[in-house]
Structure formats: C-alpha cells, structure tokens
N, C-alpha and C. Protein backbone atom coordinates (compact mmCIF):
# COMPACT_ATOMS: atom_id res chain seq x y z
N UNK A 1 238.16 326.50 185.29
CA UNK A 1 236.87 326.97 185.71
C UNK A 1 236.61 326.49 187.14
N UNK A 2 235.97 327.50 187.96
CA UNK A 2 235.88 327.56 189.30
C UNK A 2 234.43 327.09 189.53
N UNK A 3 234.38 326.00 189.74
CA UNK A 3 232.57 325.21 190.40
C UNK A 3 232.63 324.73 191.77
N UNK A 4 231.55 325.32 192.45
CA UNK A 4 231.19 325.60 193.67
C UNK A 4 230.66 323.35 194.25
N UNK A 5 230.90 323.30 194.94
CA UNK A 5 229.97 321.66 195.17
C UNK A 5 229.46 321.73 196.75
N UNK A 6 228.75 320.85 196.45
CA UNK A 6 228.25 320.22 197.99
C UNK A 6 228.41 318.90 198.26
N UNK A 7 228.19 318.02 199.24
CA UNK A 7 228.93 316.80 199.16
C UNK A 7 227.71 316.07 200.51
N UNK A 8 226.54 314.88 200.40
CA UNK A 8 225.78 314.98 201.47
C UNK A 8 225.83 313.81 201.71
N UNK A 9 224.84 312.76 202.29
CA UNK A 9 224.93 311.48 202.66
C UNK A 9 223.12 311.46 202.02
N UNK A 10 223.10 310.18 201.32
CA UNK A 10 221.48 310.57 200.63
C UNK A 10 220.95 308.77 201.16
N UNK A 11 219.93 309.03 200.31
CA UNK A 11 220.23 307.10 200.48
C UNK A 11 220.46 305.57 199.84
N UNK A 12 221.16 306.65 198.85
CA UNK A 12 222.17 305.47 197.98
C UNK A 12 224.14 305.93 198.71
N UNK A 13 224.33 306.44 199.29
CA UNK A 13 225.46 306.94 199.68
C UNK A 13 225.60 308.06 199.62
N UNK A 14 226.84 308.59 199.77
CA UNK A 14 227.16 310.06 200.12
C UNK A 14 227.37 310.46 198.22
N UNK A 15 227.17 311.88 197.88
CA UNK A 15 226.85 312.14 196.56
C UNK A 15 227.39 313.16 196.64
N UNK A 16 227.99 313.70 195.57
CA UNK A 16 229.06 315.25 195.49
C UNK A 16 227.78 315.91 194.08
N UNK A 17 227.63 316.75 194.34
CA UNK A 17 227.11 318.10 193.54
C UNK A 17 227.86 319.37 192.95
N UNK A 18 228.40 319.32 191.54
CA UNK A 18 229.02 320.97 191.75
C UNK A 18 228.51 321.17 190.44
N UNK A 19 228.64 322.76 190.20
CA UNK A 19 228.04 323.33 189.58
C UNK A 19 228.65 324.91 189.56
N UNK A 20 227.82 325.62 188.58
CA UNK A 20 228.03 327.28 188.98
C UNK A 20 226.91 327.78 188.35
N UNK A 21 227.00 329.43 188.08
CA UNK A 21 226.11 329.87 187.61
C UNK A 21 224.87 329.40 186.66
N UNK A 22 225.53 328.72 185.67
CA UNK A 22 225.40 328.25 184.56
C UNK A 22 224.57 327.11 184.36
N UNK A 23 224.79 326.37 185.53
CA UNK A 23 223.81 325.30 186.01
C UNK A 23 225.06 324.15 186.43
N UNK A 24 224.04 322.79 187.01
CA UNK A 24 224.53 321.60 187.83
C UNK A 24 225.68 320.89 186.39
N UNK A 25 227.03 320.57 186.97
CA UNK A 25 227.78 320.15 186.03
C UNK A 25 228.18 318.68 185.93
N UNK A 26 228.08 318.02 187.57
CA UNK A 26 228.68 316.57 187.83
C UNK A 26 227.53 316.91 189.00
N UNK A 27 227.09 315.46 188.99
CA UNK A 27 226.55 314.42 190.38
C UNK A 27 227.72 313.07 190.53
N UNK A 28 228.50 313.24 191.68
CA UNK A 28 229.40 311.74 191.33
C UNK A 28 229.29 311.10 192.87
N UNK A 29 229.57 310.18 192.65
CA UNK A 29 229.18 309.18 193.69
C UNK A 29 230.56 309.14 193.93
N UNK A 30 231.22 308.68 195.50
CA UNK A 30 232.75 308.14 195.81
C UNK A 30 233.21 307.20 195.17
N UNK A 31 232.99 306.30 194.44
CA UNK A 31 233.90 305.34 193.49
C UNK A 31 233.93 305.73 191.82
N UNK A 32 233.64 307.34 191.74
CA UNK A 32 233.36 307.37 190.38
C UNK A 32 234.62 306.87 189.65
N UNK A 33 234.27 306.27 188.54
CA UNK A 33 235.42 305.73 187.59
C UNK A 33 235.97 307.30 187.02
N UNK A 34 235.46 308.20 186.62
CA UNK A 34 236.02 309.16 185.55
C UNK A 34 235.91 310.74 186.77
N UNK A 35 237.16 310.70 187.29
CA UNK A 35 236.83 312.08 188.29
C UNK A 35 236.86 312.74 186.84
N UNK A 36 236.26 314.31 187.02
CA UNK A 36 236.44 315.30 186.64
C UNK A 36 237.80 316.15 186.43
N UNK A 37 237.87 317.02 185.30
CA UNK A 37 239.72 317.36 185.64
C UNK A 37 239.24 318.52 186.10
N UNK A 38 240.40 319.38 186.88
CA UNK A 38 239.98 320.56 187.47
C UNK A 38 239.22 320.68 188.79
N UNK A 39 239.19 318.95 189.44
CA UNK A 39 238.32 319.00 190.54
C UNK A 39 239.07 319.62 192.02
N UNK A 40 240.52 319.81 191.47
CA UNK A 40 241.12 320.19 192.48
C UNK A 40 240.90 322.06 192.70
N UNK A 41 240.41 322.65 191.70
CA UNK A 41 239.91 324.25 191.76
C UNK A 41 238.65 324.09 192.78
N UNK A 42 237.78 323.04 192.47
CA UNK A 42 236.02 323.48 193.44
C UNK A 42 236.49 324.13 194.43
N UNK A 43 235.17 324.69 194.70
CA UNK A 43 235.01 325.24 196.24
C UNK A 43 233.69 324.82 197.06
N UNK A 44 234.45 324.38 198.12
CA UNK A 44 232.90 324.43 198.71
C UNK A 44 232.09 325.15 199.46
N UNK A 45 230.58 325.22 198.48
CA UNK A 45 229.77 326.53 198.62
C UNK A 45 228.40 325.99 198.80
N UNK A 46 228.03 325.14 199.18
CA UNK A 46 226.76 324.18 199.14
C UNK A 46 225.16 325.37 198.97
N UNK A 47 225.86 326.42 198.76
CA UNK A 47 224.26 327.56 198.17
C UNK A 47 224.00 327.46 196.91
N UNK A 48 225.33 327.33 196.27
CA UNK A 48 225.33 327.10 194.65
C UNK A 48 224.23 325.91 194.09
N UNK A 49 224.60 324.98 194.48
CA UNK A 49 223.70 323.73 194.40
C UNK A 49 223.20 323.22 195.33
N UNK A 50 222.12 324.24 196.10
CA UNK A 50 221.38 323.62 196.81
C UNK A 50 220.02 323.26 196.53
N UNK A 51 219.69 323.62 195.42
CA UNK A 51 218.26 323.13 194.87
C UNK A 51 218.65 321.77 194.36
N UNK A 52 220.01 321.42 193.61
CA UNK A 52 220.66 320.05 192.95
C UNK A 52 220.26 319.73 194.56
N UNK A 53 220.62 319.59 195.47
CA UNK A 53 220.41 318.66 196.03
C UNK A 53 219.43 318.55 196.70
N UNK A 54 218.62 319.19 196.79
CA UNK A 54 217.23 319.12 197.86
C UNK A 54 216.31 317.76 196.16
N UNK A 55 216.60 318.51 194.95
CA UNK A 55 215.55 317.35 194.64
C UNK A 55 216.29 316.26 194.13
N UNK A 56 217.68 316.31 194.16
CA UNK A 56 217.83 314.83 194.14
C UNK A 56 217.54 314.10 195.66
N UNK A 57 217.15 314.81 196.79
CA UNK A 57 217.09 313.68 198.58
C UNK A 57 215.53 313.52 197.38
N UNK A 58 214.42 315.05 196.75
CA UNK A 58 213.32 314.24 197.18
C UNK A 58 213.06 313.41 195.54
N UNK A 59 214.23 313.17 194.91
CA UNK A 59 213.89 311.88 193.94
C UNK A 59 214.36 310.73 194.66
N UNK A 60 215.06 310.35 195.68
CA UNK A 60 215.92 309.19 196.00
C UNK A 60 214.55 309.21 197.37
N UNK A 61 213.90 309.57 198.00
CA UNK A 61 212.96 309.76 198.26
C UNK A 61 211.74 309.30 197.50
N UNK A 62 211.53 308.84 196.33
CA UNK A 62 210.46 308.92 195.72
C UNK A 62 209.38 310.38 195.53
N UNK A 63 209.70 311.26 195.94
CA UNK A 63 208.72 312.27 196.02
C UNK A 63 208.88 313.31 194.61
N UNK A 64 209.76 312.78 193.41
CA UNK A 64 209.85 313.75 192.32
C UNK A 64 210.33 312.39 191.38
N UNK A 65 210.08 312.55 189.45
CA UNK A 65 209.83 311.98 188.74
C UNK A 65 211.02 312.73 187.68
N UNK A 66 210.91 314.06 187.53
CA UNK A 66 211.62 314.59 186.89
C UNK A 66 212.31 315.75 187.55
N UNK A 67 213.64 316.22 186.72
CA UNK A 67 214.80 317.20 187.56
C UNK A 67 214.25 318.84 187.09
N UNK A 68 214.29 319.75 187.22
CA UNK A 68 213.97 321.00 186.38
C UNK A 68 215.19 322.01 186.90
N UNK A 69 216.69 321.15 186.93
CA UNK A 69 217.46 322.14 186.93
C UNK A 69 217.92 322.90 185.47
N UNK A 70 218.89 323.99 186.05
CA UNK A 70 219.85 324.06 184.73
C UNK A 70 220.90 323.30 184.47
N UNK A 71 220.86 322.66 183.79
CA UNK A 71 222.47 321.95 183.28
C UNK A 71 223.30 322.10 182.69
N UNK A 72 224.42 322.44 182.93
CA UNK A 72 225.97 322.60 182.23
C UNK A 72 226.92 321.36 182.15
N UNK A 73 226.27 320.49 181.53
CA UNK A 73 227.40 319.30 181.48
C UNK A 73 228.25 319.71 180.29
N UNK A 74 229.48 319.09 180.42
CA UNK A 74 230.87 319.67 179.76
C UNK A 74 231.03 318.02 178.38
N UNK A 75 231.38 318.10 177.77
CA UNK A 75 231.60 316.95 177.12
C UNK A 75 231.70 317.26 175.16
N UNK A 76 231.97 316.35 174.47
CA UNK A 76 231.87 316.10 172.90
C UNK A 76 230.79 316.46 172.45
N UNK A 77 230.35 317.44 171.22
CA UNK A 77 229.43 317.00 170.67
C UNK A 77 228.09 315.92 171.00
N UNK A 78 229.09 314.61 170.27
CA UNK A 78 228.20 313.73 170.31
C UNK A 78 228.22 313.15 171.58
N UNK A 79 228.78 313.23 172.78
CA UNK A 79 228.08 312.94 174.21
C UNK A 79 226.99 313.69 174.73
N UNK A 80 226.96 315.32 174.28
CA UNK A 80 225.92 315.85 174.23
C UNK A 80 224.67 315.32 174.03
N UNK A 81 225.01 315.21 172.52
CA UNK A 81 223.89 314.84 171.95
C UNK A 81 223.14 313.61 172.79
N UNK A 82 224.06 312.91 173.14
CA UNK A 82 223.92 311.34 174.10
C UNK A 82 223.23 311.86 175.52
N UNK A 83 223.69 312.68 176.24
CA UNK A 83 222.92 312.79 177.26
C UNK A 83 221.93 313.96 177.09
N UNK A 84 221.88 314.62 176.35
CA UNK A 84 220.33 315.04 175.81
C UNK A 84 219.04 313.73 175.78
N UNK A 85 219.83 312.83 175.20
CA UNK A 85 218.58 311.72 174.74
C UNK A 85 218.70 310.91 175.87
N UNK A 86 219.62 310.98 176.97
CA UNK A 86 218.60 310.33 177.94
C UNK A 86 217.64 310.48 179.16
N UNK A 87 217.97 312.30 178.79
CA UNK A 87 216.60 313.46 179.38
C UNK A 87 215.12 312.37 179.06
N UNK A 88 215.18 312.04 177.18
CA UNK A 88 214.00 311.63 176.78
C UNK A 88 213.23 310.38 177.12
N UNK A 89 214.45 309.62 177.73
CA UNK A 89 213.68 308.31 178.34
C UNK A 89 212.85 308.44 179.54
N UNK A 90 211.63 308.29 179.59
CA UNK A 90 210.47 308.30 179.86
C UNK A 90 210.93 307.55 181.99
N UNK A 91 210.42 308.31 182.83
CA UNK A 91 210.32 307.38 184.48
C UNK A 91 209.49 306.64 184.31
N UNK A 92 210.15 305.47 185.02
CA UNK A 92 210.26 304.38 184.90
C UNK A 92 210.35 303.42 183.71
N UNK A 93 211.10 303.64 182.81
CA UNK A 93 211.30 302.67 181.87
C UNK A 93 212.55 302.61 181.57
N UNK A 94 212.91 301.56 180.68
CA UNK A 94 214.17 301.53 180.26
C UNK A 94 214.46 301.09 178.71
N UNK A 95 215.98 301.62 178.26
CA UNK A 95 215.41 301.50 176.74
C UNK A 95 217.24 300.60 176.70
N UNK A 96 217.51 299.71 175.37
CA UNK A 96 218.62 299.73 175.53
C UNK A 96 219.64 300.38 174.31
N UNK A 97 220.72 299.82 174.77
CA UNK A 97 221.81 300.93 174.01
C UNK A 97 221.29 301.28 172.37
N UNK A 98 220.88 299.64 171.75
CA UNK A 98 220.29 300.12 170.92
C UNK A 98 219.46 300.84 170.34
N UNK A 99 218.06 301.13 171.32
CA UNK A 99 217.06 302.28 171.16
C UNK A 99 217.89 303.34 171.39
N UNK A 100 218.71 303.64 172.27
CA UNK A 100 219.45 305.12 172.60
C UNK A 100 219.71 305.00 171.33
N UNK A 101 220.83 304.69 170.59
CA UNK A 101 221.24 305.32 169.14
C UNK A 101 220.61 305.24 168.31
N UNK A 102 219.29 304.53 168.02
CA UNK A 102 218.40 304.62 166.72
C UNK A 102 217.58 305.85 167.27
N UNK A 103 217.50 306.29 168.89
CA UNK A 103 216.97 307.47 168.85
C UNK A 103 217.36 308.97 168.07
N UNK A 104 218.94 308.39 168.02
CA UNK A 104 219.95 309.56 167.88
C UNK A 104 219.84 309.63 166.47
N UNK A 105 219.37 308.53 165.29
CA UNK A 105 219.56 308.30 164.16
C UNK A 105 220.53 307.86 163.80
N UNK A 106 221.06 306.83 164.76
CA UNK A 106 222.73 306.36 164.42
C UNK A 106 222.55 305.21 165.04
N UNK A 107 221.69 303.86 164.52
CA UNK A 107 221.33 302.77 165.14
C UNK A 107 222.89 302.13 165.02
N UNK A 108 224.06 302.06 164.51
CA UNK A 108 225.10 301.14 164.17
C UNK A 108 226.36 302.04 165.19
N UNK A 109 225.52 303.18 166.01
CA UNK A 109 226.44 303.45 166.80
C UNK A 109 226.49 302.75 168.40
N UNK A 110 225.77 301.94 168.33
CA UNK A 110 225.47 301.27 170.03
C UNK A 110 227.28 301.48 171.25
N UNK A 111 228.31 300.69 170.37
CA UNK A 111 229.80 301.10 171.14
C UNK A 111 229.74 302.58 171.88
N UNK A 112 229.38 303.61 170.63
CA UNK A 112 230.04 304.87 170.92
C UNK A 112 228.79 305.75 172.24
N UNK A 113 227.85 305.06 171.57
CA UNK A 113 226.72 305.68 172.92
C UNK A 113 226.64 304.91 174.28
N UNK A 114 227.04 303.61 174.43
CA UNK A 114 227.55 303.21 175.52
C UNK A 114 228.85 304.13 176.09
N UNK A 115 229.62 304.53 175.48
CA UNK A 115 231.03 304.84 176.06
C UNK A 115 230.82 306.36 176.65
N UNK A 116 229.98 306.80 175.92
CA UNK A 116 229.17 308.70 176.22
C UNK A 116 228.04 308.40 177.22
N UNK A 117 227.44 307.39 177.47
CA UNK A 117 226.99 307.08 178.39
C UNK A 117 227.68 306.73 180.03
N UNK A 118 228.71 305.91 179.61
CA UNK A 118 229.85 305.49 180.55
C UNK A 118 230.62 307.01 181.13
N UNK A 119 230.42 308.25 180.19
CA UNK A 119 230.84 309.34 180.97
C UNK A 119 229.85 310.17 181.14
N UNK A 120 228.68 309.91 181.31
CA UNK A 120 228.17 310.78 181.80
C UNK A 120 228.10 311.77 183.46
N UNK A 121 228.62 313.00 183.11
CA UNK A 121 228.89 313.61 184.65
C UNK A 121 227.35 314.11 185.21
N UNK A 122 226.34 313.78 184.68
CA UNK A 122 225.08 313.74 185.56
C UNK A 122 224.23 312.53 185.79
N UNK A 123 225.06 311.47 186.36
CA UNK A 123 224.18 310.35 186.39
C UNK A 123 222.69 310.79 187.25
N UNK A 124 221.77 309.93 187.35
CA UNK A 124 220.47 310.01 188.02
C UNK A 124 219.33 311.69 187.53
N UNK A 125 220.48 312.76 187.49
CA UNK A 125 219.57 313.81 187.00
C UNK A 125 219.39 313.57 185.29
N UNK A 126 220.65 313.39 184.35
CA UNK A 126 220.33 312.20 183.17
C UNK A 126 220.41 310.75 183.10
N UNK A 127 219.17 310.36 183.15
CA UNK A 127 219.11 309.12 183.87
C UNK A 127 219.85 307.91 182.74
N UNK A 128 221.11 308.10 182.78
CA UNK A 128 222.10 306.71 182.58
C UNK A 128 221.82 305.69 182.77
N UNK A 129 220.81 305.10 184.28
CA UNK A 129 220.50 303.97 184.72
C UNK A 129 219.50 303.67 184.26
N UNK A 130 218.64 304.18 183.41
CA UNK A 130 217.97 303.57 182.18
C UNK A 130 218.26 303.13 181.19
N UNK A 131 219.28 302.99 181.38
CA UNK A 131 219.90 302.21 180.05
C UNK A 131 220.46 300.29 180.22
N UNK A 132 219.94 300.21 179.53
CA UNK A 132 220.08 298.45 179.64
C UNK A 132 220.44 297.57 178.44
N UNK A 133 221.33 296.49 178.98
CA UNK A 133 221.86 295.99 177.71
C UNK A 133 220.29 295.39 176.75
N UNK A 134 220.98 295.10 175.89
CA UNK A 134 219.70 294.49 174.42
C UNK A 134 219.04 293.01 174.84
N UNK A 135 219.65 292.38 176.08
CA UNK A 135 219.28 291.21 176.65
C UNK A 135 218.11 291.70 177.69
N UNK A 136 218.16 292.79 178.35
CA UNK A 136 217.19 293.24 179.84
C UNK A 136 218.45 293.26 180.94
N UNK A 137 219.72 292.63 180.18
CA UNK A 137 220.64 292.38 181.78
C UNK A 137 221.22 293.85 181.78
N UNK A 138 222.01 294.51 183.36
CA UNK A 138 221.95 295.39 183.93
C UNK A 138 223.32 295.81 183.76
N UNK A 139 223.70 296.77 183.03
CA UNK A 139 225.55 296.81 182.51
C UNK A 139 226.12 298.32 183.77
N UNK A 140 226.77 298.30 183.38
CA UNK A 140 227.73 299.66 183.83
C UNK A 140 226.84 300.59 184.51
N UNK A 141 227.26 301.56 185.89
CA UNK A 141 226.85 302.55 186.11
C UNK A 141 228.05 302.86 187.34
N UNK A 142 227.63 304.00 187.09
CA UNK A 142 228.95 304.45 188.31
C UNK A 142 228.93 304.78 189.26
N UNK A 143 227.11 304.05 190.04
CA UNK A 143 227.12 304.01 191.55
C UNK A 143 227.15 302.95 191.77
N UNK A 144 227.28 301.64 190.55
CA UNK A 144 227.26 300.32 191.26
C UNK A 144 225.95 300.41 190.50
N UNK A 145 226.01 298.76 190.12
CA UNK A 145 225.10 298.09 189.27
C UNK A 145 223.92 297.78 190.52
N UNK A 146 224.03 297.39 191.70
CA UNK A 146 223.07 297.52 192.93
C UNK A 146 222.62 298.99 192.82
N UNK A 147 223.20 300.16 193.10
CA UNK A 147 222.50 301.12 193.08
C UNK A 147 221.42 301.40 191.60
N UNK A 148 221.82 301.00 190.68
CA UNK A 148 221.74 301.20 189.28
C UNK A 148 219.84 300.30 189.68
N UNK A 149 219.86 298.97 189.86
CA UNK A 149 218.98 298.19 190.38
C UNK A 149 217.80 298.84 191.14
N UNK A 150 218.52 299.08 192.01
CA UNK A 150 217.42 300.32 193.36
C UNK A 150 217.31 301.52 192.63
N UNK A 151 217.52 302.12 191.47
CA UNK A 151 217.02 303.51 191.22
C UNK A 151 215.74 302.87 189.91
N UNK A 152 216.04 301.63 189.23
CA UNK A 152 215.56 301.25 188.79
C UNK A 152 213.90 300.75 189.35
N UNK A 153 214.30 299.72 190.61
CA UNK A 153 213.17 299.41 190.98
C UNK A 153 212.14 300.57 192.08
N UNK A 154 213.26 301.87 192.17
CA UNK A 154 211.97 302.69 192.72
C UNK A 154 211.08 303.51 191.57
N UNK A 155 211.97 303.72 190.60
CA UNK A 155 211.26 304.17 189.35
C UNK A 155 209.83 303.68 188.87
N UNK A 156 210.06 301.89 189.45
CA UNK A 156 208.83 301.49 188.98
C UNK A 156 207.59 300.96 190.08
N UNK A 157 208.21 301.78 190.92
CA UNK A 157 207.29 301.63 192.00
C UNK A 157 207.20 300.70 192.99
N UNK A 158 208.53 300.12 192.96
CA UNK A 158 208.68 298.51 194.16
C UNK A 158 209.08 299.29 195.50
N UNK A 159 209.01 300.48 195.75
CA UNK A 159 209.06 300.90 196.80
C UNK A 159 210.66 301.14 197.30
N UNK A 160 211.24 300.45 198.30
CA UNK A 160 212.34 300.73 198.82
C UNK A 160 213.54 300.84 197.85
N UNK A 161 214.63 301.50 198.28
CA UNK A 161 215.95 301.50 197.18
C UNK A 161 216.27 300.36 197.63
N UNK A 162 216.76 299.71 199.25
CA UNK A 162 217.71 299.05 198.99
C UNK A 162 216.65 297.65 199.65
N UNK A 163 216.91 296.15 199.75
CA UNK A 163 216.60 295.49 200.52
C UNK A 163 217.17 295.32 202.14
N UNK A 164 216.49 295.25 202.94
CA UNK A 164 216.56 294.93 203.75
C UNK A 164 217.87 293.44 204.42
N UNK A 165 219.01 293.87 204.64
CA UNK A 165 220.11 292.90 204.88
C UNK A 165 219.70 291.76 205.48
C-alpha cells in the first residue's frame, strides 16, 4: 500500500506524517524504535496530510486539545482496541497501564497493553504519552521520555515544551 507523507521541523523535532485517502496512518519521530514496513513505497505528497500537520504545529503550539482527523492505523485486533482507548483519556491527564486495561475490561492484561501501546503508529494524535507507569514514574515513548515530559507538562498548562538550556 502506497501512503503519501510529509516530513516538517515542529517543536519537539522534525516529525514524518503519512497517510492516504483513508485517513492519517503513522506520526513518527527520527529515532522511532518500530519503522513501519512498506516505508520504502511512500511518496512524498505533503497535500495528503496537510491538515495532520497544520494541527499537530497548532497542538505542539498549545492552540488545540483534541485531533478531528481520520485515522487509519494498521495493527491487531487488540492494539486496536488499545489505541481506541487512548482516544478516551481525557487532555491533560494521565491514567496508568493499569487503568488502560481495566478500561478495556482486561485489568490482568497491563504486559499486553503496554506492548500495543509501545507500537502505537499515532503517537501524540493517540495520546500514548498519557500513559504512565502505576508508580506516576514516566516509561517508554518514542519521542523520548523528555519529549513524553514536555507534551505532558503542556497538556497541563506549565506552558513551554521544552526548558530553557
């Protein structure tokens, strides 16, 4: 399958977008752990997903709360089901692995919804980085546990993504 991307500089780093008709399929950051297979077909067409990226500048921006694209993420069943439910976590909050699977009705699945979490190909538009271990401490994300931090603390209103060096 042939998906169109765009590729920009935002202000957590430079961010790849592809997608097709069907809707936005991957947001990946340059160190993603899990490329996509088939990434060697894209094309780049930056019309395809140019609404993906105008509101992810104005969420990384602070100026939007929620995404209202279409989404075509590719995955299992139950990763589906997994990044469906983290549409439902509420801006600015955070829930951890355990609330994710007692959301799902599968509280004794915490492993398997971490790991469907760990692939999720729409980080920030399904917000992954709401997810937090059962302690409050800050686990896995695949822009970097700093970026993970700064999407966190603009969510809740501390203003800037990054600190000041």
């Amino acid at each position: 399958m042939t998906l169109h991307y765009d590729r920009f500089d935002s202000p957590i780093g430079e961010l790849t977008v592809a997608g097709d008709a069907h809707g936005i399929a991957h947001v990946l950051f340059p160190e993603n752990r899990h490329p996509p297979k088939g990434r060697e077909h894209w094309q780049y067409q930056p019309a395809t997903v140019r609404e993906a990226r105008m509101q992810l500048l104005q969420y990384l921006q602070g100026e939007r709360s929620a995404f209202t694209l279409p989404l075509a993420p590719r995955g299992t069943p139950f990763q589906l089901r997994v990044w469906h439910a983290l549409a439902t976590i509420p801006f600015g909050q955070t829930w951890s692995y355990l609330q994710l699977a007692t959301a799902l009705g599968q509280p004794s699945a915490t492993r398997a919804v971490g790991a469907a979490n760990g692939r999720n190909p729409l980080p920030i538009v399904l917000p992954c980085h709401r997810v937090i271990g059962r302690d409050g401490s800050l686990t896995g994300f695949a822009g970097g546990l700093q970026t993970k931090a700064a999407l966190l603390r603009l969510e809740q209103g501390a203003g800037a993504l990054f600190d000041p060096p």
